[in-house]
C-alpha atoms as a PDB file:
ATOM      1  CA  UNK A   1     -27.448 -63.801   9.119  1.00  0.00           C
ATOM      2  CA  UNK A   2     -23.897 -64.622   7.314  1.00  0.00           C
ATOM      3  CA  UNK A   3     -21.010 -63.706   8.880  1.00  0.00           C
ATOM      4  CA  UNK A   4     -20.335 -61.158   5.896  1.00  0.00           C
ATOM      5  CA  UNK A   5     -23.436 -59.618   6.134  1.00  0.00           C
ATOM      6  CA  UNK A   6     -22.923 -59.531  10.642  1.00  0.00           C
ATOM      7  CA  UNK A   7     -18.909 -58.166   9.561  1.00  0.00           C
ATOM      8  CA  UNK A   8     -21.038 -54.916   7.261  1.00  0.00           C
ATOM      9  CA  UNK A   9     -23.830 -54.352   9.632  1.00  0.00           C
ATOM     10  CA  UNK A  10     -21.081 -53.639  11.882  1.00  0.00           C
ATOM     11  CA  UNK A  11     -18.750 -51.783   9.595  1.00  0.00           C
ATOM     12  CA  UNK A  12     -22.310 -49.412   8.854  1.00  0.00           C
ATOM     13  CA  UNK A  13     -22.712 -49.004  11.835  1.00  0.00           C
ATOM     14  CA  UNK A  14     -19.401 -47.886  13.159  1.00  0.00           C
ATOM     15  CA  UNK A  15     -19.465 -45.399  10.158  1.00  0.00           C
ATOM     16  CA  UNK A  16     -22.864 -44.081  11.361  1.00  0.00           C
ATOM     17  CA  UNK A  17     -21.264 -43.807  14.767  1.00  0.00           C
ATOM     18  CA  UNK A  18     -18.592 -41.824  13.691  1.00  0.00           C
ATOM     19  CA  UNK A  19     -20.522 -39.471  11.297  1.00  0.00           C
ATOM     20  CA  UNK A  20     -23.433 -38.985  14.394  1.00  0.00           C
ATOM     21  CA  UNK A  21     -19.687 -38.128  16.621  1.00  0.00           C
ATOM     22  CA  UNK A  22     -18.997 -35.047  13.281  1.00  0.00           C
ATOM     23  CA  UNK A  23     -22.409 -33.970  13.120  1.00  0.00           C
ATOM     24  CA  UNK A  24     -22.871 -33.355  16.673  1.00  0.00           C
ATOM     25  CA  UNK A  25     -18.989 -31.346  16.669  1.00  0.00           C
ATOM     26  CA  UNK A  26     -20.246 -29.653  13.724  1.00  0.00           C
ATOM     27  CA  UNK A  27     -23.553 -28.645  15.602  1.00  0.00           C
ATOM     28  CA  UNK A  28     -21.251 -27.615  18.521  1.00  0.00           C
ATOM     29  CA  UNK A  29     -19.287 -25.194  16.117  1.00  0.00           C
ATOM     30  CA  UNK A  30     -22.403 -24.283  14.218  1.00  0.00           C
ATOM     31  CA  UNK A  31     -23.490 -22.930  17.754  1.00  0.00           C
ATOM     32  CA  UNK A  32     -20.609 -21.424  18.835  1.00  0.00           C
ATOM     33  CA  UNK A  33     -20.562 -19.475  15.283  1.00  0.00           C
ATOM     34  CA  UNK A  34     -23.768 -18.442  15.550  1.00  0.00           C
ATOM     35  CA  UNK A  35     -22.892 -17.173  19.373  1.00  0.00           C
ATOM     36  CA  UNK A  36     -20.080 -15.384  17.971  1.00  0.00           C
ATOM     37  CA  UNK A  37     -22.057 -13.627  15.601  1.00  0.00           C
ATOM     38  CA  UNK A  38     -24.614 -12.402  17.669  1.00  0.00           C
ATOM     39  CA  UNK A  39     -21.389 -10.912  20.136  1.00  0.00           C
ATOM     40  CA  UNK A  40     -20.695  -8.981  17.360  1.00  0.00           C
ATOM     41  CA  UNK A  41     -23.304  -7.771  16.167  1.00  0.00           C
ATOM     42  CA  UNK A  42     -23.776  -5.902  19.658  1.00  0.00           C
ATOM     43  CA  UNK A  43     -20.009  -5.289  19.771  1.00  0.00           C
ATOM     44  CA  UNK A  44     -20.856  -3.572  16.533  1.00  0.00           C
ATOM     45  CA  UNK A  45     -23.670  -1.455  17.878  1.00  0.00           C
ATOM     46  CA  UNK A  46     -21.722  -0.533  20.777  1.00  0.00           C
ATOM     47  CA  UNK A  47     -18.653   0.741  18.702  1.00  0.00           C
ATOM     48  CA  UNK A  48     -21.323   2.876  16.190  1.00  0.00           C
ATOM     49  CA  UNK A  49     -22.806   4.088  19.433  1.00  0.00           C
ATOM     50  CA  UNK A  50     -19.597   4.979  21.197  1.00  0.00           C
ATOM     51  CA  UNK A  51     -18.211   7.002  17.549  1.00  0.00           C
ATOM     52  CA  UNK A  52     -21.645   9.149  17.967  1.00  0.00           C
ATOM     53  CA  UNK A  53     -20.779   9.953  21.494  1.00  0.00           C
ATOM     54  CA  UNK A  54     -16.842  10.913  20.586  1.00  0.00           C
ATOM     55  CA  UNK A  55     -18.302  12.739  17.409  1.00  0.00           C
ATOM     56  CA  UNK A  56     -20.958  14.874  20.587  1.00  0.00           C
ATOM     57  CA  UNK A  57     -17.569  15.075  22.240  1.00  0.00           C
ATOM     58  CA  UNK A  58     -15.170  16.596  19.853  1.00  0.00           C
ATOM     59  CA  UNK A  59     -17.866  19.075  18.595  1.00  0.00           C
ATOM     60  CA  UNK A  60     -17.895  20.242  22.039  1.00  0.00           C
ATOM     61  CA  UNK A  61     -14.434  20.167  22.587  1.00  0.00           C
ATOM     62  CA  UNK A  62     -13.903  22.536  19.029  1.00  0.00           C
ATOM     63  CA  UNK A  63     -16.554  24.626  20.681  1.00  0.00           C
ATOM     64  CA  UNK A  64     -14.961  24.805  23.971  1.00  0.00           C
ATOM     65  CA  UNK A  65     -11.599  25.558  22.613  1.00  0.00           C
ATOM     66  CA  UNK A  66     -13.138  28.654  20.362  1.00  0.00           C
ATOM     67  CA  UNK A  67     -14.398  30.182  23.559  1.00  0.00           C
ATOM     68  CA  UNK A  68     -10.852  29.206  25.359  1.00  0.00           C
ATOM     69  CA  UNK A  69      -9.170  30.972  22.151  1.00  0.00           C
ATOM     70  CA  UNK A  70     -11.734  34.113  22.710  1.00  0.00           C
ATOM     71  CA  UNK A  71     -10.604  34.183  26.503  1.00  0.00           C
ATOM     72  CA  UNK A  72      -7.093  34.032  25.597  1.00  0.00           C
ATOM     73  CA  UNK A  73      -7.036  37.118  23.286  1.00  0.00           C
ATOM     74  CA  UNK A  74      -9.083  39.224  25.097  1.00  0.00           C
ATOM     75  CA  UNK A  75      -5.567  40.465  27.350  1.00  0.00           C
ATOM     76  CA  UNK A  76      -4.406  41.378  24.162  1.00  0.00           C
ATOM     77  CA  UNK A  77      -7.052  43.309  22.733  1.00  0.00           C
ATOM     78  CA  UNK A  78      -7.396  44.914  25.614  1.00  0.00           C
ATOM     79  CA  UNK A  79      -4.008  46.417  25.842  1.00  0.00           C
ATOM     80  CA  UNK A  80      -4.856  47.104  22.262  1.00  0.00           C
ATOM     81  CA  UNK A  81      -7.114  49.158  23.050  1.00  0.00           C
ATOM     82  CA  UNK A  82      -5.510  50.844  26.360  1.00  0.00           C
ATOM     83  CA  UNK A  83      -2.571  51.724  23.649  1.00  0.00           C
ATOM     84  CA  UNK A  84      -4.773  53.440  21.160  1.00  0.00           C
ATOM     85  CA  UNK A  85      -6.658  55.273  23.477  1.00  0.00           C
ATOM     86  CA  UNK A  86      -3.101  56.392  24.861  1.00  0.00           C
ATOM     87  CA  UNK A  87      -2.234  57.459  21.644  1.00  0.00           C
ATOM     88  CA  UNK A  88      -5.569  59.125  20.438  1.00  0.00           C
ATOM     89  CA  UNK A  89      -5.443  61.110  23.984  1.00  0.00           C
ATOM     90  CA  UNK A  90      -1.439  61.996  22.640  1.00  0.00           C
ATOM     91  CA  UNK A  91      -2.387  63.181  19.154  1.00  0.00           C
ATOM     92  CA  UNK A  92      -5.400  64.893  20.565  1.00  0.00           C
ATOM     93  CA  UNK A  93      -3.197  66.684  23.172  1.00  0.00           C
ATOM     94  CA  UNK A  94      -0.446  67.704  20.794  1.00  0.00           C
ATOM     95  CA  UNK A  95      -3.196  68.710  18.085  1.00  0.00           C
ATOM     96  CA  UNK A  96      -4.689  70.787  20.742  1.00  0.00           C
ATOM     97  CA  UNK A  97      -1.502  72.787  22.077  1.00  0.00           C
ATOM     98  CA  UNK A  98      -0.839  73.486  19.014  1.00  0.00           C
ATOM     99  CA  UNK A  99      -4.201  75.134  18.060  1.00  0.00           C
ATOM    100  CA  UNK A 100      -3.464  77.196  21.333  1.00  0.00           C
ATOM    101  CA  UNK A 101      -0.520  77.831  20.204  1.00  0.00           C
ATOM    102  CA  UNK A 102      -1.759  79.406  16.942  1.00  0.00           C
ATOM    103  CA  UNK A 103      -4.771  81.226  18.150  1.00  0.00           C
ATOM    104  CA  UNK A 104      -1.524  82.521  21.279  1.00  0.00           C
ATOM    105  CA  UNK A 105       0.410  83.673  18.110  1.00  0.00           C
ATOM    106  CA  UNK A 106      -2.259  85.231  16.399  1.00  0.00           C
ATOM    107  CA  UNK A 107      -3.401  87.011  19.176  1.00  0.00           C
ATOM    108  CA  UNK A 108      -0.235  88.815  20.245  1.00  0.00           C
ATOM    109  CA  UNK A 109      -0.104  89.961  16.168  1.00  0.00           C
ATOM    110  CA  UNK A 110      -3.542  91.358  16.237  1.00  0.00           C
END
């Protein structure tokens, strides 16, 4: 073997040595990719997962706060109704004295 042919052999294969050196970083990369990916993927799933249980959450939360909202006027319709019954008891009071009142009238006239 020439000395030329000794001087390419060896300029192959340092090449080959360096592309063997890429390939195996780019199979190193290819795998961390791929690892990557499959992290989120299940990051993914957990996310969807968690927005289902806030979505459980808030519906129960809009519930609870229409029962809180219930609670919290029920002092107020009740002293809505304590102040009508006052006043139906007034009218019905007034109304009646002065039905006594006429048939009183009436009577002494008769």
């Amino acid at each position: 073997m020439d000395e030329t042919t000794r001087v390419e052999l060896e300029r192959i294969r340092d090449e080959d040595n360096r592309q063997n050196k890429r390939l195996e970083i780019l199979e190193g990369a290819m795998e961390e990719t791929r690892t990557l990916t499959i992290s989120i993927h299940g990051l993914a799933g957990d996310m969807k997962q968690m927005l289902s249980e806030m979505q459980k959450q808030g519906e129960s939360l809009e519930k609870l706060d229409n029962r809180l909202g219930a609670l919290e006027q029920e002092p107020g319709r009740k002293w809505k109704r304590i102040g009508d019954s006052i006043l139906d008891t007034a009218v019905k009071l007034l109304a009646g004295a002065a039905i006594t009142g006429i048939i009183l009238l009436a009577a002494q006239h008769i």
